[in-house]
C-alpha atoms as a PDB file:
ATOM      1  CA  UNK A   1     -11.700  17.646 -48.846  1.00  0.00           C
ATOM      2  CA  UNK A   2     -12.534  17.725 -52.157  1.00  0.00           C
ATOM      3  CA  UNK A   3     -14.933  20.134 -52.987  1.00  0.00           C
ATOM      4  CA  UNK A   4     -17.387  19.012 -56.108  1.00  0.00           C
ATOM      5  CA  UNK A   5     -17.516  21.546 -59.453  1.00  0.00           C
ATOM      6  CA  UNK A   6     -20.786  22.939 -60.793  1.00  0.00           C
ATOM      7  CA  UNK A   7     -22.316  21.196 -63.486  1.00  0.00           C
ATOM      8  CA  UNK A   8     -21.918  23.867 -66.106  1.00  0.00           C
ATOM      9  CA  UNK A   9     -20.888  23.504 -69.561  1.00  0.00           C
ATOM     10  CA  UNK A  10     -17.309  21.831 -69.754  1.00  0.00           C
ATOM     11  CA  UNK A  11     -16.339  21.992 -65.915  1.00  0.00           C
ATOM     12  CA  UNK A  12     -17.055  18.203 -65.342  1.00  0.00           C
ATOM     13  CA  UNK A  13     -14.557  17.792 -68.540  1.00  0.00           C
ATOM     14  CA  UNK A  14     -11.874  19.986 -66.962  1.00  0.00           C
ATOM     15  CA  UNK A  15     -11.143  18.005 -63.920  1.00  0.00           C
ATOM     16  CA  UNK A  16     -10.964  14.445 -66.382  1.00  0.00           C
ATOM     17  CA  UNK A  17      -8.559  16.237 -68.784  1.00  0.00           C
ATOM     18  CA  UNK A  18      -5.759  17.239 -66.133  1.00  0.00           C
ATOM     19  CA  UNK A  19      -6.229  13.825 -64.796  1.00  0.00           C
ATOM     20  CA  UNK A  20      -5.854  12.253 -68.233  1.00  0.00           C
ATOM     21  CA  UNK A  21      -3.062  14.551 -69.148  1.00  0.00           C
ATOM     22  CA  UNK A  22      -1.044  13.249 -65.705  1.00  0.00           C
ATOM     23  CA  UNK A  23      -0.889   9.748 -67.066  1.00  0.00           C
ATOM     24  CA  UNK A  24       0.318  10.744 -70.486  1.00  0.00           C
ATOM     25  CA  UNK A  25       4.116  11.263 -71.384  1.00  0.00           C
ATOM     26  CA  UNK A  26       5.326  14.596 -73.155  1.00  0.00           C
ATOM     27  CA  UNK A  27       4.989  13.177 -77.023  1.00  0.00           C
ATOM     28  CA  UNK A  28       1.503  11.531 -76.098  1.00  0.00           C
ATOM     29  CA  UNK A  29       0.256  15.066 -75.216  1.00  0.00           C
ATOM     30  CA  UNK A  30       1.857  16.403 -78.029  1.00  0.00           C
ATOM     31  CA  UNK A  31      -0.151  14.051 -80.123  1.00  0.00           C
ATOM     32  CA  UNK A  32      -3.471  14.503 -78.193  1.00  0.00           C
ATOM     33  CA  UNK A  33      -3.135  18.269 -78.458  1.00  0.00           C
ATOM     34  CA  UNK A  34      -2.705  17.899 -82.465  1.00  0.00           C
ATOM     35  CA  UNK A  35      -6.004  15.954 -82.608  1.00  0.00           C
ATOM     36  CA  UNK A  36      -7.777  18.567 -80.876  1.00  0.00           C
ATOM     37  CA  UNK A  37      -5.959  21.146 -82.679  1.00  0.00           C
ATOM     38  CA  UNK A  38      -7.296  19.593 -86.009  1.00  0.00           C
ATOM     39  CA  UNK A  39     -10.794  18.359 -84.725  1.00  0.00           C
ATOM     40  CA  UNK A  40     -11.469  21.984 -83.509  1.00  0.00           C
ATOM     41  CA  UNK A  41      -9.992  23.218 -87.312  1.00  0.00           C
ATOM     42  CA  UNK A  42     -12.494  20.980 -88.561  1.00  0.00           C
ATOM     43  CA  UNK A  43     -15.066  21.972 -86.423  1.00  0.00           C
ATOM     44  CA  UNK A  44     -14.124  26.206 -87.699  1.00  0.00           C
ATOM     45  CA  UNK A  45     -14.254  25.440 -91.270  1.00  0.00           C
ATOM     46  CA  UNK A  46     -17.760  23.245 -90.911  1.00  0.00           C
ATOM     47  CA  UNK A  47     -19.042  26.548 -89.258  1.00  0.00           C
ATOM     48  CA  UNK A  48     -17.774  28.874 -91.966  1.00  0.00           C
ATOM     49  CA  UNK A  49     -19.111  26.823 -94.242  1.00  0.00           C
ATOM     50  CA  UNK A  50     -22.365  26.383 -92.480  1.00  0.00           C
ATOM     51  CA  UNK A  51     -22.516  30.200 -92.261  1.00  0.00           C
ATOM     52  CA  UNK A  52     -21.365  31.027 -95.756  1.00  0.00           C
ATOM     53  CA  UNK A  53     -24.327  28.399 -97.239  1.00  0.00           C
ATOM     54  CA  UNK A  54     -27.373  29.743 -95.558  1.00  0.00           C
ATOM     55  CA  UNK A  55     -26.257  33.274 -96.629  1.00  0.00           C
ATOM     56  CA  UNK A  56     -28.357  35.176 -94.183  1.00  0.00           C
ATOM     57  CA  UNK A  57     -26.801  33.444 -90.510  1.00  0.00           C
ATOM     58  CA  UNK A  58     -23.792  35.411 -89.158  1.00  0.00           C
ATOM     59  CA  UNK A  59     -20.777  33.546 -88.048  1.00  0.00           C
ATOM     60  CA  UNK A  60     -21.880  34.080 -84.194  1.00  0.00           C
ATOM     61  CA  UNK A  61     -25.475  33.051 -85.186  1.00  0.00           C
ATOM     62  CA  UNK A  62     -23.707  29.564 -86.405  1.00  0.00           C
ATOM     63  CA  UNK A  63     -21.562  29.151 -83.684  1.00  0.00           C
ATOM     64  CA  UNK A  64     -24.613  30.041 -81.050  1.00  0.00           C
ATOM     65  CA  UNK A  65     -26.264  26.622 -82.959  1.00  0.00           C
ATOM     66  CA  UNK A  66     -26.961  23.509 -80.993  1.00  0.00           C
ATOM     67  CA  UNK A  67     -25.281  20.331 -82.805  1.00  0.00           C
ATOM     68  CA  UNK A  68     -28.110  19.000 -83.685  1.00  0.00           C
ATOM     69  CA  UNK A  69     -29.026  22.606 -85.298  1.00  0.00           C
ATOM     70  CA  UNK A  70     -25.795  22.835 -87.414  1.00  0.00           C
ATOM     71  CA  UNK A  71     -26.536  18.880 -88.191  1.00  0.00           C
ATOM     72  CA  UNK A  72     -30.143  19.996 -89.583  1.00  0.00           C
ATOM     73  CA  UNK A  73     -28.393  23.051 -91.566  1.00  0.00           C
ATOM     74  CA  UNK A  74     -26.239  20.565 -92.999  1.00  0.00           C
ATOM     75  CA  UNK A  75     -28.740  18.352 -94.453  1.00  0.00           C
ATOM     76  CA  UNK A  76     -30.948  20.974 -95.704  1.00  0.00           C
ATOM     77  CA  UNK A  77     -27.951  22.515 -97.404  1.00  0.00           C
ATOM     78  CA  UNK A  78     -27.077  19.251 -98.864  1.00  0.00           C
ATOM     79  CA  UNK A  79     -30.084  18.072-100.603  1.00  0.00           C
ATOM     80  CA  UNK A  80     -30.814  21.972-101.749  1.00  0.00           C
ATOM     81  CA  UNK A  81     -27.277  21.459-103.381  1.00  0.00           C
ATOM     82  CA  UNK A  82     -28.312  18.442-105.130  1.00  0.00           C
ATOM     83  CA  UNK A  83     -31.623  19.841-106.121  1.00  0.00           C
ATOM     84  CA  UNK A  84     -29.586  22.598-107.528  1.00  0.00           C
ATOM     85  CA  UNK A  85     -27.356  20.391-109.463  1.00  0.00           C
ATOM     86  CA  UNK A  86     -30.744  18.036-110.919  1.00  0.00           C
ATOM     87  CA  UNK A  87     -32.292  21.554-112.161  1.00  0.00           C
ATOM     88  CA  UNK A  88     -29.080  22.442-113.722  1.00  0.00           C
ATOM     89  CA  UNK A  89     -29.649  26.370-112.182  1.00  0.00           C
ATOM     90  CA  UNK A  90     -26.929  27.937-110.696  1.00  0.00           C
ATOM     91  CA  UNK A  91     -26.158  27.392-107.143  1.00  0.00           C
ATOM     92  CA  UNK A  92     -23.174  30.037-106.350  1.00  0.00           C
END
């Protein structure tokens, strides 16, 4: 019998990504794991970034952010930029 994981963060995705991993050949995982590799790259240097533009969040204090947190950091940092740039002050 199959016994049922917990629904905690990323459990339910474990069980689909072995299954999905079964059906793929040696070079298709290859590729899949170089997407991830570079999505989760992506996803570090939006963080640092995130982290290094609101000057007074800590790298864990980023990380510990909701999407939808680091997505309202974003835009906020964004338009302050080009408020910045309109003034002409200095922004770095």
């Amino acid at each position: 019998m199959r016994r049922r994981l917990p629904n905690i963060s990323g459990v339910q995705s474990v069980e689909f990504f072995r299954v999905r991993l079964l059906s793929l050949n040696n070079e298709q995982i290859a590729e899949m794991l170089d997407k991830m590799h570079d999505e989760v790259r992506a996803f570090e240097d939006e963080l640092m970034e995130l982290a290094w533009a609101m000057r007074g969040m800590s790298l864990n204090e980023v990380y510990a952010s909701s999407p939808s947190q680091r997505a309202s950091i974003a835009t906020m940092y964004k338009k302050h930029l080009e408020l910045t740039k309109d003034s002409g002050l200095p922004f770095f």
